[in-house]
Protein backbone atom coordinates (compact mmCIF):
# COMPACT_ATOMS: atom_id res chain seq x y z
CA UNK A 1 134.61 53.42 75.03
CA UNK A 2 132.81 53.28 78.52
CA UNK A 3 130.15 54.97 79.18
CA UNK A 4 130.71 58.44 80.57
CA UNK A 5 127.91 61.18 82.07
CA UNK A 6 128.78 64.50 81.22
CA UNK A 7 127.29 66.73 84.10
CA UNK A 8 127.07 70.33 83.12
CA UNK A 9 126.39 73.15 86.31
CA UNK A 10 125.18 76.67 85.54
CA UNK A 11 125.46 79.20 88.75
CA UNK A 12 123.88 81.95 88.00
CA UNK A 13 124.21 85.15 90.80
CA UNK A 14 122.52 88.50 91.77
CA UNK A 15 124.12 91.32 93.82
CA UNK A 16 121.84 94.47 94.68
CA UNK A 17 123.45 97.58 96.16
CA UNK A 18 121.31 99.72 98.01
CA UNK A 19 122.35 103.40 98.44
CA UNK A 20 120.26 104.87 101.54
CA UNK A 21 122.87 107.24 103.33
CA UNK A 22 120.97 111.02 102.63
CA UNK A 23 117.82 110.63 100.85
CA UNK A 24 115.78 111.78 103.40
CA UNK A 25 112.53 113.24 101.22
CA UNK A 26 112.03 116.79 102.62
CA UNK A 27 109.14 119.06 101.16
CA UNK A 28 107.80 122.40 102.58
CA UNK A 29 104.31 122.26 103.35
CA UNK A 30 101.75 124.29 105.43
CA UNK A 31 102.18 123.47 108.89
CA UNK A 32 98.59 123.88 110.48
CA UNK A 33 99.93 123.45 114.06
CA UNK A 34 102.59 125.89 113.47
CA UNK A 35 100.63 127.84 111.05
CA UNK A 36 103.39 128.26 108.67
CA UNK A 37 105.33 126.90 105.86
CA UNK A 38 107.79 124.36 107.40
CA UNK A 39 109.96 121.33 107.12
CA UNK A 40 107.91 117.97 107.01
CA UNK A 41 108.90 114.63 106.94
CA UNK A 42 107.81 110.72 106.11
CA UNK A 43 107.59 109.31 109.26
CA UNK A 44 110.10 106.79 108.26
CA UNK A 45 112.34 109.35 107.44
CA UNK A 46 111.65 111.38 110.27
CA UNK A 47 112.57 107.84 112.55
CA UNK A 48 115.82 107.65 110.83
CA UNK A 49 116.80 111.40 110.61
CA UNK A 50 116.16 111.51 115.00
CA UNK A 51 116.74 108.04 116.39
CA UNK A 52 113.45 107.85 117.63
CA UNK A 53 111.40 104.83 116.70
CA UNK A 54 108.32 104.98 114.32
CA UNK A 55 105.74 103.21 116.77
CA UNK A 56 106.43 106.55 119.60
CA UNK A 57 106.14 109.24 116.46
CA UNK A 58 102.72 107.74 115.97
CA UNK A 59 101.95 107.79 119.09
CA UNK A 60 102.70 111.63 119.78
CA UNK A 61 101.06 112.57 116.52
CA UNK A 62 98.04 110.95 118.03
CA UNK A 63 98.24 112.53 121.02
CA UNK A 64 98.43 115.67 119.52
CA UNK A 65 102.27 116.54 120.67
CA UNK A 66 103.91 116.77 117.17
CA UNK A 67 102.27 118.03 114.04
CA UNK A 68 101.46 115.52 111.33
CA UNK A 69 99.40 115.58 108.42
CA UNK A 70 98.41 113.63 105.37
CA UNK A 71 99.21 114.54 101.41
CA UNK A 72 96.79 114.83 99.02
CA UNK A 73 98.22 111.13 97.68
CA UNK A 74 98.24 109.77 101.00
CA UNK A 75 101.39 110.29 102.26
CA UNK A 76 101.81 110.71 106.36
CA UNK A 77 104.37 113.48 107.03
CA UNK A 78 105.42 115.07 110.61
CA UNK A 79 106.48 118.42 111.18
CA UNK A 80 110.66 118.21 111.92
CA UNK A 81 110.03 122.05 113.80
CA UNK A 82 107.37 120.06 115.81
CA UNK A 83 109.52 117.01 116.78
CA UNK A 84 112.64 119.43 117.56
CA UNK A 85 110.19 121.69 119.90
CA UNK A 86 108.83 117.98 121.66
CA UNK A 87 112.82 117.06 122.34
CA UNK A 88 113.80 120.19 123.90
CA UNK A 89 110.58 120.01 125.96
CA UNK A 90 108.74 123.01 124.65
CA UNK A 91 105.42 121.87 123.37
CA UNK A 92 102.97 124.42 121.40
């Protein structure tokens, strides 16, 4: 009998499915810019939801033209009523 190599080949595969489409995280919270109970929004969320990028939300919240704020666990959220206000060109 000659001598044979028996090779034996194990694949072993992962597949992860991701579900994103609507799970924006909403949450009514105190508005102190509009100084009421409105919509707010993870900035990440908030990029997604409006097309505009993350970088220019930070940027407006610093400069005071949107409303943000931070959660007690550390959380930065932006007013939606805020950003809508800033698109149509009415800032307050």
């Amino acid at each position: 009998m000659p001598n044979t190599k028996k090779i034996f080949v194990r694949t072993v595969t992962f597949e992860r499915f991701l579900l994103m489409g609507g799970t924006e995280r909403i949450q009514n919270l105190f508005c102190g810019g509009c100084n009421s109970e409105t919509e707010m929004m993870t900035i990440s969320d908030l990029s997604t939801a409006s097309g505009i990028p993350t970088l220019t939300l930070f940027q407006l919240s610093e400069k005071l033209q949107i409303h943000s704020m931070e959660t007690a666990d550390g959380q930065f959220m932006i007013c939606r009523e805020s950003v809508k206000r800033f698109e149509k060109g009415d800032q307050k």
